[in-house]
N, C-alpha and C. Protein backbone atom coordinates (compact mmCIF):
# COMPACT_ATOMS: atom_id res chain seq x y z
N UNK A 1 0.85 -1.18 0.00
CA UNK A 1 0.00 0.00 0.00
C UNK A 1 0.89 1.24 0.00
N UNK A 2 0.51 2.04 -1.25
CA UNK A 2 1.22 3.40 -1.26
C UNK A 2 0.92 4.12 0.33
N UNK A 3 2.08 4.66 1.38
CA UNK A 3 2.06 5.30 2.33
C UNK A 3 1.46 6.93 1.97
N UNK A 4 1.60 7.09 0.61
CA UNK A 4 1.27 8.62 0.59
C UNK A 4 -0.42 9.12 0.26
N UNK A 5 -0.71 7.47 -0.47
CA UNK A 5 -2.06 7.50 -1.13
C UNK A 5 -2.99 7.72 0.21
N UNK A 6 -2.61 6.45 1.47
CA UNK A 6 -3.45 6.33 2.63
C UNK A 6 -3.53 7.50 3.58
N UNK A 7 -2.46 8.32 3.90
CA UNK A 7 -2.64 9.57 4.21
C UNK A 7 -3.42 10.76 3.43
N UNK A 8 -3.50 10.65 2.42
CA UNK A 8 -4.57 11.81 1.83
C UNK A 8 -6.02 10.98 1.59
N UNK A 9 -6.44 9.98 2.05
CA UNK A 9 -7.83 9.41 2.23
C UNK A 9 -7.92 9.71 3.45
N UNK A 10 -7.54 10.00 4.76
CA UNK A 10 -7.82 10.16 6.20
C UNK A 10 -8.82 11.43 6.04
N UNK A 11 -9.52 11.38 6.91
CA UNK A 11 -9.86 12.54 7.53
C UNK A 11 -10.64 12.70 8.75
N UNK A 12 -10.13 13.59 9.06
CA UNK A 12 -10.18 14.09 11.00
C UNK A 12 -12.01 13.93 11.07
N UNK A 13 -12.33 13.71 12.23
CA UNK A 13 -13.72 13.32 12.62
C UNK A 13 -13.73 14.47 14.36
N UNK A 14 -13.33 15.28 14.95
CA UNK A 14 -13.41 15.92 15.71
C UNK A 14 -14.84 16.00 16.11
N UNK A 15 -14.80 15.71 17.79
CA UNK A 15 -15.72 15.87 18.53
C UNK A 15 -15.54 16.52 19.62
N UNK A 16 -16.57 17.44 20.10
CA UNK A 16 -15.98 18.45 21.31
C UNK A 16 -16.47 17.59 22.37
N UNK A 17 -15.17 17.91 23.57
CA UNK A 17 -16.03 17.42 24.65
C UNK A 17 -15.29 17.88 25.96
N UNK A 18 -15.95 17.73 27.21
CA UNK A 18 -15.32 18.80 28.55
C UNK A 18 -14.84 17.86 29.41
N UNK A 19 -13.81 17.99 30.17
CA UNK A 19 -13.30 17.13 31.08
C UNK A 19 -12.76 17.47 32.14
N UNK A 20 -13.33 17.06 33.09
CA UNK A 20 -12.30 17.19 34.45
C UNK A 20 -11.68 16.40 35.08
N UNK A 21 -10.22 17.41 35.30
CA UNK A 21 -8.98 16.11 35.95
C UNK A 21 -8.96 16.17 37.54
N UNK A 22 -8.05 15.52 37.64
CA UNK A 22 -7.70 15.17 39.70
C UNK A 22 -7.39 16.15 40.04
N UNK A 23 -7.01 17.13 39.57
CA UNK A 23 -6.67 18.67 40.35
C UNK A 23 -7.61 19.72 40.38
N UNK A 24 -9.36 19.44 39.55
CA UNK A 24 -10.15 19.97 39.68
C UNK A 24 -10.43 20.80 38.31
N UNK A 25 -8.80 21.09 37.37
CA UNK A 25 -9.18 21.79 36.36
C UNK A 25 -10.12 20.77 35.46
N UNK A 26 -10.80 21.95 34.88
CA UNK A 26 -12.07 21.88 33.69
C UNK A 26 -11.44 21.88 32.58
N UNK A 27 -11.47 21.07 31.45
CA UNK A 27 -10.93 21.06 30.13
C UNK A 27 -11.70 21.03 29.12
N UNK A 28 -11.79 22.16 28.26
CA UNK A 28 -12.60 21.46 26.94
C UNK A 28 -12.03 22.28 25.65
N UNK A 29 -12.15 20.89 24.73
CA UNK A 29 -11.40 20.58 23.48
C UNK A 29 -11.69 19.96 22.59
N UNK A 30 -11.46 19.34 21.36
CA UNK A 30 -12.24 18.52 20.55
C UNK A 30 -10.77 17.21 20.79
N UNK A 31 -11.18 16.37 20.56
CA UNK A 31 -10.55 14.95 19.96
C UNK A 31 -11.10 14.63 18.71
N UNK A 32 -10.10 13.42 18.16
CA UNK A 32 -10.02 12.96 17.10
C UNK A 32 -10.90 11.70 16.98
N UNK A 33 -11.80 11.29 16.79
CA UNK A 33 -12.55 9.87 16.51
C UNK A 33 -11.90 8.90 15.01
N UNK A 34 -12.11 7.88 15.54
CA UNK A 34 -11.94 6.53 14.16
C UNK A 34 -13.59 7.18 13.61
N UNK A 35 -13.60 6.44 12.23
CA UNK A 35 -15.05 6.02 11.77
C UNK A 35 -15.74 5.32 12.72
N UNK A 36 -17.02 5.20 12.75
CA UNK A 36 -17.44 4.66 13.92
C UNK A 36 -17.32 4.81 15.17
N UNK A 37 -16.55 5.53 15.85
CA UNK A 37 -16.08 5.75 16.81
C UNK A 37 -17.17 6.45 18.05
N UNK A 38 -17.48 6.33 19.39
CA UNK A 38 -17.71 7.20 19.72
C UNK A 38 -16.83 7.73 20.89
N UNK A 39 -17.34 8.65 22.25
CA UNK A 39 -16.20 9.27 22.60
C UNK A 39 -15.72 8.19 23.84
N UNK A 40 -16.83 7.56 24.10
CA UNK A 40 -16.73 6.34 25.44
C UNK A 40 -15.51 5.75 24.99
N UNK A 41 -15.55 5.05 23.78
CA UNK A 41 -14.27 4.33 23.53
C UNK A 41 -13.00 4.83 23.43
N UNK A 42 -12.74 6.14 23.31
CA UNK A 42 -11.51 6.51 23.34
C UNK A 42 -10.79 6.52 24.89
N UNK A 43 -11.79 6.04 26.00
CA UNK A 43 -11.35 5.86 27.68
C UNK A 43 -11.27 4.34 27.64
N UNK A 44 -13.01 3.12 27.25
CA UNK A 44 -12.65 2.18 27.39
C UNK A 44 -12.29 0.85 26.50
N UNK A 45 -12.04 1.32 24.81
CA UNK A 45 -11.71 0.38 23.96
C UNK A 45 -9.91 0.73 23.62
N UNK A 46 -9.19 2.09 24.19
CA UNK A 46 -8.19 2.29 23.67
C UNK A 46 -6.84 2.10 25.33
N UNK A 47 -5.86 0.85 24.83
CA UNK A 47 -4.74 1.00 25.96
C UNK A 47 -4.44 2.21 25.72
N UNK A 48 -4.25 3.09 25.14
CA UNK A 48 -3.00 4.57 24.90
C UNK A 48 -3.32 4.98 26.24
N UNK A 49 -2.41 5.84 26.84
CA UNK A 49 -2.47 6.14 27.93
C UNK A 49 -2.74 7.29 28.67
N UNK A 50 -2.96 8.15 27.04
CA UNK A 50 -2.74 9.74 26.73
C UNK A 50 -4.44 10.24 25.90
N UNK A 51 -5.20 11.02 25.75
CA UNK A 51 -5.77 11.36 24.79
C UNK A 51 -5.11 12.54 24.70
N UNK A 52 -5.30 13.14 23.21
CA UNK A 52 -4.89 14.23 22.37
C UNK A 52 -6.33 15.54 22.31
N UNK A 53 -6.40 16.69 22.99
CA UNK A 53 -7.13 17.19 22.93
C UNK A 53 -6.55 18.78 21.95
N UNK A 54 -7.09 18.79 20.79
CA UNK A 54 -6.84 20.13 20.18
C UNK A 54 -7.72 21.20 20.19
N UNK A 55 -7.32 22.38 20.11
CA UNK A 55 -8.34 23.65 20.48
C UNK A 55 -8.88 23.24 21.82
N UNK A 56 -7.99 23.39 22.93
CA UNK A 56 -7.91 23.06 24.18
C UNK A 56 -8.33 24.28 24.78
N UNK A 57 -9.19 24.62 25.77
CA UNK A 57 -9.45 25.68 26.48
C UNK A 57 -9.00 25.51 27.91
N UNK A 58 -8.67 26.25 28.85
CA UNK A 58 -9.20 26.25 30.52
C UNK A 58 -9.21 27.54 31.02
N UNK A 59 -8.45 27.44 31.99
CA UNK A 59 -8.82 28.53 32.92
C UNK A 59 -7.35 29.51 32.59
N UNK A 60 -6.15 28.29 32.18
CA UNK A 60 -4.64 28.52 32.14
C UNK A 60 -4.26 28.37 30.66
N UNK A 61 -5.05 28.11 30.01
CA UNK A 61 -4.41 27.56 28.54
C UNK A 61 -5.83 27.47 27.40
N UNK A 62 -5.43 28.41 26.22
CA UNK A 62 -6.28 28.93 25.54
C UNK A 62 -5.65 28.30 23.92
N UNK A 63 -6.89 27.47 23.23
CA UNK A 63 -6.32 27.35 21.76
C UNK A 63 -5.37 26.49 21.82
N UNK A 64 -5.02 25.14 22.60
CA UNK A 64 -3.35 24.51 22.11
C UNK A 64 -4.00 23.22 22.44
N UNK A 65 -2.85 22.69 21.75
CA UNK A 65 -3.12 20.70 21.49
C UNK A 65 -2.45 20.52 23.14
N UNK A 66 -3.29 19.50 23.95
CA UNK A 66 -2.73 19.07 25.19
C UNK A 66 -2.66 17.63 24.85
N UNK A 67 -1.78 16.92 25.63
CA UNK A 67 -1.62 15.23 25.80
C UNK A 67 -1.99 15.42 27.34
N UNK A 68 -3.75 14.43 27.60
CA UNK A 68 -3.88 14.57 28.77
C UNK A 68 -3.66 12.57 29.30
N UNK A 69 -3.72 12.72 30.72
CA UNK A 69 -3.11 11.25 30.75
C UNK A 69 -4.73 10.72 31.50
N UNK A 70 -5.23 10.01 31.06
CA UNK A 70 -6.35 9.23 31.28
C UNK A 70 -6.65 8.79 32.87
N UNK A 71 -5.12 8.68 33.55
CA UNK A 71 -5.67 8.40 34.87
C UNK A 71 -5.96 9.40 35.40
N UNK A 72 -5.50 10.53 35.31
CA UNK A 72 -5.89 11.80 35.84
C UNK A 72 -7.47 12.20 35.31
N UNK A 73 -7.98 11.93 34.48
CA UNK A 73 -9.45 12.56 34.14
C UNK A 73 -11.03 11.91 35.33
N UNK A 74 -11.33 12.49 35.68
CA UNK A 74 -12.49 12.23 36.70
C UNK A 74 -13.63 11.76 36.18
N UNK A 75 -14.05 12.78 35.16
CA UNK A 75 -15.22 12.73 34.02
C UNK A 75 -14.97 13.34 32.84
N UNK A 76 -15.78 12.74 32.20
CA UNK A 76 -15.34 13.87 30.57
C UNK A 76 -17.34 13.53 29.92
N UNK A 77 -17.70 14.17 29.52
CA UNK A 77 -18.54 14.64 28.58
C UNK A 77 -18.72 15.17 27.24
N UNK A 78 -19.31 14.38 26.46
CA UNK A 78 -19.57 15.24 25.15
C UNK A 78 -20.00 16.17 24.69
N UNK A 79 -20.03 17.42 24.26
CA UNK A 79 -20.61 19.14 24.01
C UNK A 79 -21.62 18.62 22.26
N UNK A 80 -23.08 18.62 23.16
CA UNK A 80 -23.68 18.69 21.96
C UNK A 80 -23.95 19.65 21.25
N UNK A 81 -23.70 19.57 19.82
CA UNK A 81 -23.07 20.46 18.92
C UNK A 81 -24.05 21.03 18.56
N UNK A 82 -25.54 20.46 17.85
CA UNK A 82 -26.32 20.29 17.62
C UNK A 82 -26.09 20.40 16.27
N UNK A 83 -25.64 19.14 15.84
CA UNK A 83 -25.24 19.71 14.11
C UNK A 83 -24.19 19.88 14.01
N UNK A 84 -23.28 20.59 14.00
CA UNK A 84 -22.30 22.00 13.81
C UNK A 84 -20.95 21.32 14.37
N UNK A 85 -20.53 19.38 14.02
CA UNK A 85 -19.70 19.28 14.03
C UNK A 85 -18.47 19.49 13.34
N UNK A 86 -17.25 19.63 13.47
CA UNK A 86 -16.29 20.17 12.01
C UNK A 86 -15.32 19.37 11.77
């Protein structure tokens, strides 16, 4: 399989959603979904140890890609879009 062909068939599936970690901060950002995907599985179908949150907001950090570490998250929730996913 051409490596260059399979990279320009991808495309990003971003879903927003809010999360809070063990230190109390509030996070919200979009992640990346598979096809099919929804956001449950990116906590309980994936070992990685990290999710990737881009267009990251809080209280300390505005607009940036974070690597957050999964044991630290308390809850996370999905931001219904109503539509107006991108």
């Amino acid at each position: 399989m051409d490596k260059k062909k399979s990279c320009t068939n991808y495309k990003a599936k971003y879903r927003e959603v809010t999360i809070k970690t063990s230190d109390g901060t509030i996070i919200q950002g979009k992640i990346n979904l598979s096809l099919n995907e929804r956001v449950s599985d990116i906590f309980t179908k994936s070992d990685a140890p990290f999710i990737v949150m881009v267009d990251a907001f809080s209280k300390d950090v505005k607009g940036k890609i974070l690597f957050v570490n999964k044991k630290h998250i308390i809850w996370a929730e999905p931001v219904e879009n109503m539509g107006n996913e991108s």
